[in-house]
Protein backbone atom coordinates (compact mmCIF):
# COMPACT_ATOMS: atom_id res chain seq x y z
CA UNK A 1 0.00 0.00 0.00
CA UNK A 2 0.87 3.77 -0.49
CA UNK A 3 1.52 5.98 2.64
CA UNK A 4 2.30 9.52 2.38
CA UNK A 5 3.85 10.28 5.51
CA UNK A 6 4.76 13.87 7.21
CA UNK A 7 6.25 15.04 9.91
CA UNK A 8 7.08 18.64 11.83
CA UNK A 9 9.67 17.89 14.73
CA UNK A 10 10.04 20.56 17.20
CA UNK A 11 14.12 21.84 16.37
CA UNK A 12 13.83 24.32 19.05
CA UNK A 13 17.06 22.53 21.06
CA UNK A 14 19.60 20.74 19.96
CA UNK A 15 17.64 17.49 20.75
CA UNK A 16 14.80 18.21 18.24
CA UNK A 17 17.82 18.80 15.55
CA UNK A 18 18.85 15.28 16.27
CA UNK A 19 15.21 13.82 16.22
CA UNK A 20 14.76 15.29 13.13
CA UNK A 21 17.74 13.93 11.40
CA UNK A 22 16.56 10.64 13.56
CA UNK A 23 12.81 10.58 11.54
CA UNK A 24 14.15 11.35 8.22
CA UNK A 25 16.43 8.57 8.18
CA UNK A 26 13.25 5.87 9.46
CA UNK A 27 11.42 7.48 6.65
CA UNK A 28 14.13 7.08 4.04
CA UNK A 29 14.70 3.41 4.96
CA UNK A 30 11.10 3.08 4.19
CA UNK A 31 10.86 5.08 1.19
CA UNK A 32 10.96 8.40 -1.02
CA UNK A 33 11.30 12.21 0.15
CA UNK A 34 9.13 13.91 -2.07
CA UNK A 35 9.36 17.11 -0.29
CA UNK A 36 11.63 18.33 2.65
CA UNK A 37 9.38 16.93 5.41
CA UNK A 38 6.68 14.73 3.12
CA UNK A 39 7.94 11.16 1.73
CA UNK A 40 5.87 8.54 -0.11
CA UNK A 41 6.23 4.95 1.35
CA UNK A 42 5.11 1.80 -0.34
CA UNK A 43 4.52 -0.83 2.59
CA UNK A 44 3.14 -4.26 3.47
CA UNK A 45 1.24 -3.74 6.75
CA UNK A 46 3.93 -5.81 8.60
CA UNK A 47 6.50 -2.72 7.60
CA UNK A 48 4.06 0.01 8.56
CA UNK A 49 3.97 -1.52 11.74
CA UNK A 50 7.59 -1.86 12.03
CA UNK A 51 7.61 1.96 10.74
CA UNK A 52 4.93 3.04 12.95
CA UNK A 53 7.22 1.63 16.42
CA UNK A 54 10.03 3.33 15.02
CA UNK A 55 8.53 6.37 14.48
CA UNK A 56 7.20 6.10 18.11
CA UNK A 57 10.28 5.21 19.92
CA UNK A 58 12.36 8.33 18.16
CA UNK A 59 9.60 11.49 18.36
CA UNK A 60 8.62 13.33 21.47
CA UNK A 61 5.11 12.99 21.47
CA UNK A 62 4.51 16.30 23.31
CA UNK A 63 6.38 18.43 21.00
CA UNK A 64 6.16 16.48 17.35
CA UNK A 65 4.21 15.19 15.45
CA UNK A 66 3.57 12.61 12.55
CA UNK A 67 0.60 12.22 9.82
CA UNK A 68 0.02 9.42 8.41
CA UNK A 69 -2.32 9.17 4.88
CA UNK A 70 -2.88 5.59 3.27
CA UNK A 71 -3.80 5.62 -0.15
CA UNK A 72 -4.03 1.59 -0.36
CA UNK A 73 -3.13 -0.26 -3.84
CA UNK A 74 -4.60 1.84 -6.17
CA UNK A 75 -2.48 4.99 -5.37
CA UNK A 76 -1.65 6.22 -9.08
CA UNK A 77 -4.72 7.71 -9.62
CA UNK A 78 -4.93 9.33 -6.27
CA UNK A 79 -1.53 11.91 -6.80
CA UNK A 80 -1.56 14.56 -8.70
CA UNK A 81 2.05 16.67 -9.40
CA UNK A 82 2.55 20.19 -10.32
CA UNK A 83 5.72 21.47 -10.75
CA UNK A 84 9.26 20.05 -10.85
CA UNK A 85 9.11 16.34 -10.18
CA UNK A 86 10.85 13.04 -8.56
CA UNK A 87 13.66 11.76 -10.01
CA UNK A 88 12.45 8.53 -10.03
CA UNK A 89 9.09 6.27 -9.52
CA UNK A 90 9.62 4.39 -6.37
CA UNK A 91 7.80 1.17 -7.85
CA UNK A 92 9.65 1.32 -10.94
CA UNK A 93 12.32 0.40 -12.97
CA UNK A 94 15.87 2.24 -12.44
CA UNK A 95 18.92 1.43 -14.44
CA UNK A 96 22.09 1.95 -13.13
């Protein structure tokens, strides 16, 4: 399935700096940054899980926060781009 996942960490401290840099590299393990805090997972539900305790374990749930949006299997109808876009497809082809 298709998760668009975002996130605002709180970088008032030097803590929140390392959170942040802590979240972005979860999310990139997962999948592709689409936009500086916005990245565009494709998951079986055992990895969202997996994702989901991650995610849990590193944020400070008083001060950050993370938004979740599943678009299930039929995602490529559902996103619309405007503007400059990825470099590559996550779920396709790329030849090295």
């Amino acid at each position: 399935m298709m998760i668009v996942l975002s996130y605002d960490v709180d970088t008032t401290d030097s803590a929140g700096e390392k959170r942040l840099r802590k979240v972005a590299k979860i999310c990139e393990s997962f999948g592709c940054r689409v936009q500086n805090s916005v990245f565009e997972l494709i998951v079986d539900p055992a990895q969202l899980v997996i994702l989901k305790e991650r995610l849990t374990q590193t944020i400070d749930i008083e001060k950050d926060s993370v938004r979740l949006y599943r678009l299930g299997s039929n995602w490529r109808s559902r996103i619309e781009s405007l503007g400059k876009g990825l470099r590559y497809e996550q779920d396709g082809v790329m030849l090295l």
